[in-house]
N, C-alpha and C. Protein backbone atom coordinates (compact mmCIF):
# COMPACT_ATOMS: atom_id res chain seq x y z
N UNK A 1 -25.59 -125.56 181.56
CA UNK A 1 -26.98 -125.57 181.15
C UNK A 1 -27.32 -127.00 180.74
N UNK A 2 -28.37 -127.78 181.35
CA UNK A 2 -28.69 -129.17 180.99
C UNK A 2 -29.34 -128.98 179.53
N UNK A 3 -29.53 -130.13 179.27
CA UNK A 3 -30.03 -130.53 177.48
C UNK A 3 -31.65 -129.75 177.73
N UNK A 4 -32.64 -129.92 178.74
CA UNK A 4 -34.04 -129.54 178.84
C UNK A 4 -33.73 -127.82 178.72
N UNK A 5 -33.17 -127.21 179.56
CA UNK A 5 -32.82 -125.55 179.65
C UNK A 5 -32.23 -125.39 177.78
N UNK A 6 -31.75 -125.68 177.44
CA UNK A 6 -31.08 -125.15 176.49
C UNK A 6 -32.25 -125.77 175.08
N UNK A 7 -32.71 -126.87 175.01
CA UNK A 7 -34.03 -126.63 173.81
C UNK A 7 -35.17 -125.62 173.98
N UNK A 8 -35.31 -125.22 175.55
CA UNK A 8 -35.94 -124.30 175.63
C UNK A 8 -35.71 -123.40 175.40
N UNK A 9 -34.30 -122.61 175.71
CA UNK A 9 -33.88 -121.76 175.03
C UNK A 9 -33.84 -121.49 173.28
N UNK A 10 -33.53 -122.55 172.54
CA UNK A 10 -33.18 -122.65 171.38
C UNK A 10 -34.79 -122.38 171.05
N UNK A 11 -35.65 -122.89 171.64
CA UNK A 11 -37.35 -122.54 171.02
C UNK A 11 -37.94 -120.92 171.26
N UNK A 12 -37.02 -120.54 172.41
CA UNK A 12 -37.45 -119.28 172.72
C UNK A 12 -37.03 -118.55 171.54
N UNK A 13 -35.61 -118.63 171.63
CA UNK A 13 -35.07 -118.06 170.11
C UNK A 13 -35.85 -117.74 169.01
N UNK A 14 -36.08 -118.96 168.26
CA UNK A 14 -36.53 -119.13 167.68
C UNK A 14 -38.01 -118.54 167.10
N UNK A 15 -38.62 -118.57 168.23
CA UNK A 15 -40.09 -118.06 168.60
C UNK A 15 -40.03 -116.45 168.39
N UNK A 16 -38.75 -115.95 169.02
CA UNK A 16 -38.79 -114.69 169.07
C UNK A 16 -38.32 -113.61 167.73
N UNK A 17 -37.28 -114.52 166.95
CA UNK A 17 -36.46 -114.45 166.13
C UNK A 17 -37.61 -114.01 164.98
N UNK A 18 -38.67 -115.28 164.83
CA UNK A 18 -39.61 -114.91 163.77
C UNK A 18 -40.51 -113.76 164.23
N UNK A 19 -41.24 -113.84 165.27
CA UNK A 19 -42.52 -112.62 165.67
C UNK A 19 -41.24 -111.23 165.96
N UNK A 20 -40.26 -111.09 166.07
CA UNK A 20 -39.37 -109.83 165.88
C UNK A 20 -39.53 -109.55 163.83
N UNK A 21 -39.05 -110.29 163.74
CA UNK A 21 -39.54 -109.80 162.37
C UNK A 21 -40.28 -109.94 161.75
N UNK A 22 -41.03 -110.24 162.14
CA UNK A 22 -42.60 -110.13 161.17
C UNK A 22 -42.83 -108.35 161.84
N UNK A 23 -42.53 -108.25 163.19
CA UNK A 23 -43.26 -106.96 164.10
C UNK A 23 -42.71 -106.09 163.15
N UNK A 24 -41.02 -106.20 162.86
CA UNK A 24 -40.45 -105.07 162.29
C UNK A 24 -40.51 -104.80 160.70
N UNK A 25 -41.02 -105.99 160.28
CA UNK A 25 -41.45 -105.70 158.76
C UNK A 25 -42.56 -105.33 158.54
N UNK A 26 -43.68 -105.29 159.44
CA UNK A 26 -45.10 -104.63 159.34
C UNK A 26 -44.87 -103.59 159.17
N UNK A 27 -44.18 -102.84 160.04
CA UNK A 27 -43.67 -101.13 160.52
C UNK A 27 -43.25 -99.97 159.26
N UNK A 28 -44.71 -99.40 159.18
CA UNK A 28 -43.95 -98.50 158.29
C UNK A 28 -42.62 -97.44 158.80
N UNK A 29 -41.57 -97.27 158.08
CA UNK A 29 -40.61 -96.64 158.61
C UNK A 29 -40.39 -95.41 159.47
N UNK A 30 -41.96 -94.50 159.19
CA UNK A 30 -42.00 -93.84 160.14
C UNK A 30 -42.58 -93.87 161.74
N UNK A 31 -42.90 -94.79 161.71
CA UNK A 31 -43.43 -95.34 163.09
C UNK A 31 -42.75 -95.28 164.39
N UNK A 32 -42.96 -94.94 165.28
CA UNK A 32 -42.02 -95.30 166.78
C UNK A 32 -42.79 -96.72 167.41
N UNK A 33 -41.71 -97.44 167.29
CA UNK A 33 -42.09 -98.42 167.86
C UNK A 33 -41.76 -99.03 169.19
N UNK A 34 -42.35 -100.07 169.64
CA UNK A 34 -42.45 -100.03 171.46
C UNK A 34 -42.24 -101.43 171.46
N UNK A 35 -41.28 -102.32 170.72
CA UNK A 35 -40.99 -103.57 170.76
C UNK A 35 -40.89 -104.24 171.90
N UNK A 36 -39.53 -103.48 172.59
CA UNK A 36 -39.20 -103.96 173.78
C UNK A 36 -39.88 -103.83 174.77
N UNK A 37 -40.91 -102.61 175.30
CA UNK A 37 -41.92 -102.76 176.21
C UNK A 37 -43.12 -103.59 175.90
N UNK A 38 -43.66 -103.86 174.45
CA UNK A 38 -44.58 -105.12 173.89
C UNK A 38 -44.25 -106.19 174.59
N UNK A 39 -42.57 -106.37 174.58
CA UNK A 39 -42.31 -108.18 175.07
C UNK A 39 -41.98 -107.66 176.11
N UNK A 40 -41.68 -107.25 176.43
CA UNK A 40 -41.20 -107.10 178.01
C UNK A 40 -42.52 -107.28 178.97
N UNK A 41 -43.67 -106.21 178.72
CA UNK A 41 -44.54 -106.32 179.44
C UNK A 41 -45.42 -107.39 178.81
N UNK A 42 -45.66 -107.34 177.86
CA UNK A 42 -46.26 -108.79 177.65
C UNK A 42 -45.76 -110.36 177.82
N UNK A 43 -43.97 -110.48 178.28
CA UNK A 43 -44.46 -111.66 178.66
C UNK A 43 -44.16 -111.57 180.46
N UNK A 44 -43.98 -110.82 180.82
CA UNK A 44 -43.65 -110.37 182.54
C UNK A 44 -44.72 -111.01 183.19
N UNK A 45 -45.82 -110.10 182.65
CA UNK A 45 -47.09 -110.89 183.80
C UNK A 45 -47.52 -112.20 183.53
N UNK A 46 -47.58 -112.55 182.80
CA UNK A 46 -48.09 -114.15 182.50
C UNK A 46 -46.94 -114.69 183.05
N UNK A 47 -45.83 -114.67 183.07
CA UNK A 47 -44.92 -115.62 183.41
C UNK A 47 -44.75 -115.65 184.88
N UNK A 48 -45.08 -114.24 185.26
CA UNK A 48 -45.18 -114.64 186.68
C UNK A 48 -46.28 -115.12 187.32
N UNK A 49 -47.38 -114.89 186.81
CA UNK A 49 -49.02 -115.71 187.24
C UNK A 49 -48.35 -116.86 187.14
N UNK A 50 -47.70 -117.38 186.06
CA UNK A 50 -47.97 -118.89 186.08
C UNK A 50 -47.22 -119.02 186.75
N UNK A 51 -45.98 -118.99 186.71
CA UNK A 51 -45.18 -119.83 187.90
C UNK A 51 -45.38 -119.36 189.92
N UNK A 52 -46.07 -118.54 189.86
CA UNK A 52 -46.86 -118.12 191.44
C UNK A 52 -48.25 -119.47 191.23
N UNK A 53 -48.45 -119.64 190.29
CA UNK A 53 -49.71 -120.66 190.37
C UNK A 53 -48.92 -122.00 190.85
N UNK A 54 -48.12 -122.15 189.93
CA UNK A 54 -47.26 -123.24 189.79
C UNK A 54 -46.51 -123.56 190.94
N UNK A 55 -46.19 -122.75 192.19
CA UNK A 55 -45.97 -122.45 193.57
C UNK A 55 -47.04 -122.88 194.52
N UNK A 56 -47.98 -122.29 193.92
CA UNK A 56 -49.11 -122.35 194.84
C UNK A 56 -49.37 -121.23 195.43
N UNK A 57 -48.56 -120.14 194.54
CA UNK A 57 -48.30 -118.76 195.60
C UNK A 57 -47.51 -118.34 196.56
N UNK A 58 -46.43 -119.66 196.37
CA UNK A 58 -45.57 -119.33 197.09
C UNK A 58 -44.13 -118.42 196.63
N UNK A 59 -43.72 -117.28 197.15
CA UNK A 59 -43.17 -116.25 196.61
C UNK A 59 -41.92 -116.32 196.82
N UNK A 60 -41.53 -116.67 197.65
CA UNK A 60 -39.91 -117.65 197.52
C UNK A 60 -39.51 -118.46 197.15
N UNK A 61 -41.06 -119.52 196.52
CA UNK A 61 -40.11 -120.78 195.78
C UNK A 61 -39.86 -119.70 194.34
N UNK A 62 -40.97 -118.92 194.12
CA UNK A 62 -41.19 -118.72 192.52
C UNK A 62 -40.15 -117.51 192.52
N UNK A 63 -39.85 -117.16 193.19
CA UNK A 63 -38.24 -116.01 193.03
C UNK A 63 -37.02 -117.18 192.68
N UNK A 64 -37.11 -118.35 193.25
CA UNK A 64 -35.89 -119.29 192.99
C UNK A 64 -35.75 -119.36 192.09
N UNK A 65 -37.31 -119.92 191.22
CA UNK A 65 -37.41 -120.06 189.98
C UNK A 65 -37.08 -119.37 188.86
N UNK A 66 -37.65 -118.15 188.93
CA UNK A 66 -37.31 -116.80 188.50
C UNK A 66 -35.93 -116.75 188.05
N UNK A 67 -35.18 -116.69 188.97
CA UNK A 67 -33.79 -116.79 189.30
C UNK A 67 -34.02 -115.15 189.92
N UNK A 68 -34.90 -114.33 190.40
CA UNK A 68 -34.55 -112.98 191.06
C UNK A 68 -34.87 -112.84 192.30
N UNK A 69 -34.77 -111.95 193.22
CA UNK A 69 -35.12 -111.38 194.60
C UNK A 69 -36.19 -111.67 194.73
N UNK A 70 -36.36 -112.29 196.08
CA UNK A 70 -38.05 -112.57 196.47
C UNK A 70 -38.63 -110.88 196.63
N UNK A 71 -37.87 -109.78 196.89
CA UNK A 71 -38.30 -108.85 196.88
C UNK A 71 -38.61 -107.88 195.49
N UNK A 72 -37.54 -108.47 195.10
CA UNK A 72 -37.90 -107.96 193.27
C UNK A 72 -39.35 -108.66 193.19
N UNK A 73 -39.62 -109.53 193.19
CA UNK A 73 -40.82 -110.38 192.93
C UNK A 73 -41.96 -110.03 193.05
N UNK A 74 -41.87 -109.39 194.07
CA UNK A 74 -43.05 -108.75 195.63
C UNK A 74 -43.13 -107.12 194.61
N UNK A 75 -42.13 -106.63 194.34
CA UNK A 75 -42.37 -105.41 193.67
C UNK A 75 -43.08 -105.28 192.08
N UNK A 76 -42.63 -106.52 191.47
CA UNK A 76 -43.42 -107.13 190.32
C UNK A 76 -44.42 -107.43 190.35
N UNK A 77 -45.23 -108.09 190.75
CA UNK A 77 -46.43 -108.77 191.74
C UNK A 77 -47.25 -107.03 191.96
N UNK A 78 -47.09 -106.20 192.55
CA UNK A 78 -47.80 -104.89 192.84
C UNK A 78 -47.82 -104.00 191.60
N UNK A 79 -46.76 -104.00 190.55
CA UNK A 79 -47.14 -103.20 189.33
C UNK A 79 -47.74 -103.82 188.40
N UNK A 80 -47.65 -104.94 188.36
CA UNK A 80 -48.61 -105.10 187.45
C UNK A 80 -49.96 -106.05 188.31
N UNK A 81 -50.17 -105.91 189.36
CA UNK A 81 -51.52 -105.58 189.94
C UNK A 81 -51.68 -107.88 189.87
N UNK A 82 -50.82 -108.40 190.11
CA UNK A 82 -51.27 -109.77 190.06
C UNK A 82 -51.75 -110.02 191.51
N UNK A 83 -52.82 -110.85 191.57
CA UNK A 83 -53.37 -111.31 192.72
C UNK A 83 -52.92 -112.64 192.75
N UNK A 84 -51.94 -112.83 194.07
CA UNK A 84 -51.31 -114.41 194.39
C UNK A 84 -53.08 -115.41 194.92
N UNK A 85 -52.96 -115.88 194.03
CA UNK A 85 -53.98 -117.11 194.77
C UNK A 85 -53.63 -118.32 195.37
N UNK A 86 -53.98 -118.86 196.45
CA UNK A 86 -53.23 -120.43 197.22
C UNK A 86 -54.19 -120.98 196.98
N UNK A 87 -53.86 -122.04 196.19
CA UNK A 87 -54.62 -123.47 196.11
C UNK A 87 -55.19 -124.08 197.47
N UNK A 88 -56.41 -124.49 197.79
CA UNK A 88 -56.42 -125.07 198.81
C UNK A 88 -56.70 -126.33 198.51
């Protein structure tokens, strides 16, 4: 992992570390809570808009990026309803 990948990581951490607990100290104890589908689906689609923008829409660079299946991608892309736009 280069020095740029890994402060990013360490910020993600970080980032997540605090808004996890603030989420879980709001929570009164009887609550069911939906943490993991909150972040999961909340940061899924934005991250893939941007880096399909950041492509240009191109769906094999941004699977590289990803690090997953251009077809995983293509199946992501249809559930949550993102429209690829190409820069012209």
């Amino acid at each position: 992992m280069d020095r740029t990948s890994k402060d990013i990581r360490t910020f993600l951490e970080k980032w997540l570390h605090k808004s996890v607990k603030q989420y879980v100290s709001s929570m009164d104890g009887n609550e069911k809570g939906d943490l993991y589908d909150l972040l999961v689906l909340g940061l899924e689609k934005p991250l893939l808009e941007m880096v399909l923008e950041e492509t240009n829409g191109n769906q094999t660079k941004a699977a590289n990026i990803l690090g997953i299946n251009r077809n995983t991608l293509r199946k992501k892309i249809h559930e949550h309803g993102i429209q690829c736009k190409v820069k012209v």
